[in-house]
Protein backbone atom coordinates (compact mmCIF):
# COMPACT_ATOMS: atom_id res chain seq x y z
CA UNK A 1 -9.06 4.54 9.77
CA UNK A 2 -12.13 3.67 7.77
CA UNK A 3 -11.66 3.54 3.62
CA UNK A 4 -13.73 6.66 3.68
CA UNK A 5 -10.91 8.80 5.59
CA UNK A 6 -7.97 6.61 3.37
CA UNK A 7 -9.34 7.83 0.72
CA UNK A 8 -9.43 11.62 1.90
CA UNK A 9 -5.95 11.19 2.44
CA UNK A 10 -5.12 9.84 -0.87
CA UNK A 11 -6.52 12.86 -2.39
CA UNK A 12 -4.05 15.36 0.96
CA UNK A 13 -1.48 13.44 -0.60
CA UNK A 14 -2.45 14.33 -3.92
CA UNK A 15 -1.70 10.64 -5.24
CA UNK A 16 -3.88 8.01 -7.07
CA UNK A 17 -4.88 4.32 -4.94
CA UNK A 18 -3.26 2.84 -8.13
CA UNK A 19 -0.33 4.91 -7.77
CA UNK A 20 -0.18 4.49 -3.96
CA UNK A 21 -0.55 1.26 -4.18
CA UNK A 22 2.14 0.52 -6.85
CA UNK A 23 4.45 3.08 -4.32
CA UNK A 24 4.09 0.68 -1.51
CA UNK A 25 4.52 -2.32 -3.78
CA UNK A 26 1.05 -3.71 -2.57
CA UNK A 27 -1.69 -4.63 -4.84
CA UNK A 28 -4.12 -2.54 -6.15
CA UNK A 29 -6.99 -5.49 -5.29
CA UNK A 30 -5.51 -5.69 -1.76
CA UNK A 31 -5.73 -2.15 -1.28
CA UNK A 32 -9.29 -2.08 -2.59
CA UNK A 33 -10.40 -5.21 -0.73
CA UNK A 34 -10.53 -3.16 2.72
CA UNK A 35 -13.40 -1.23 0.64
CA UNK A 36 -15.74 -4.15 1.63
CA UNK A 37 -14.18 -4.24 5.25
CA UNK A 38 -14.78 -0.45 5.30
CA UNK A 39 -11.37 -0.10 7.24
CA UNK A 40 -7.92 -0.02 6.41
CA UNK A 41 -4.54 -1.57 8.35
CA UNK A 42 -3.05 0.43 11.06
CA UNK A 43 0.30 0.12 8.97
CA UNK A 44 -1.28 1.95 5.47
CA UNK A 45 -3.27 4.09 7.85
CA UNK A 46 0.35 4.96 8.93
CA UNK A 47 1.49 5.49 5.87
CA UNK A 48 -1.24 7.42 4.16
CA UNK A 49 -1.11 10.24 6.62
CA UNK A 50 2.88 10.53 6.46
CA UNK A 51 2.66 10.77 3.30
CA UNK A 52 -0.53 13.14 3.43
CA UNK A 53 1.53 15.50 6.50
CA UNK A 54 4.60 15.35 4.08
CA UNK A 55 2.96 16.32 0.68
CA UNK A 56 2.00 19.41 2.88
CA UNK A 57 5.24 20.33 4.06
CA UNK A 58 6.72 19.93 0.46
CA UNK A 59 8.72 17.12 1.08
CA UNK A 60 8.77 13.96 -1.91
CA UNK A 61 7.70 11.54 -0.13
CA UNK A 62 7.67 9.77 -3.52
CA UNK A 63 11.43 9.90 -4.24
CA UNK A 64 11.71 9.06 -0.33
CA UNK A 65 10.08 5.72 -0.42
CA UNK A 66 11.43 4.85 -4.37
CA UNK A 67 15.05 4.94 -2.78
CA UNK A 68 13.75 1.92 -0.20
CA UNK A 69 14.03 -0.35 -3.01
CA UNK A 70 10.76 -2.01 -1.64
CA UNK A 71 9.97 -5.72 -2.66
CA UNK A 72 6.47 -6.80 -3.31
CA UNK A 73 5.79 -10.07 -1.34
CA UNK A 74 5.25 -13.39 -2.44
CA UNK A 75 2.93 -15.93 -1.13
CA UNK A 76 4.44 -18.58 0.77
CA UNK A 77 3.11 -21.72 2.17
CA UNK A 78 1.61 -24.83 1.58
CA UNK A 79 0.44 -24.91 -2.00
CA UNK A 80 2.23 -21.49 -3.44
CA UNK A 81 5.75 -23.40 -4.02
CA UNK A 82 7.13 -25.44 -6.63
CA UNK A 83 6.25 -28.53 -5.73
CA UNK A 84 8.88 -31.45 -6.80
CA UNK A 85 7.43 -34.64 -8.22
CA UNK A 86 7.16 -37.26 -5.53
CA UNK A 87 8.29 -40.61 -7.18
């Protein structure tokens, strides 16, 4: 799905990138940072439409994906930890 069409379904959905990306517990700079790829991930492509297909239906997709209790993710890895003091 390019940006382009993400967007258009941002706007089905009737719900903001900040919001959507808050939602999803993603960043709002990750989110934007597939503007410069000009696509986005199969798995917000995914989600973007659901949501989009659900709006239209008059489900709350909102509600639906609050009660998930989603977790934003942390960076792991070399260099991202506490690092203890080597002595």
């Amino acid at each position: 799905m390019t940006f382009i069409e993400f967007k258009k379904m941002l706007l089905d959905a009737e719900i903001s990138l900040p919001k959507f990306a808050k939602l999803i517990q993603v960043s709002e700079k990750n989110i934007q940072s597939y503007k410069k790829k000009g696509e986005v991930p199969n798995a917000i492509a995914v989600a973007v439409t659901c949501f989009a297909k659900m709006h239209h239906t008059g489900l709350d997709y909102r509600s639906m994906i609050e009660a998930l209790s989603l977790e934003p993710k942390t960076k792991k890895g070399a260099g991202f930890g506490k690092k203890e003091k080597i002595k």
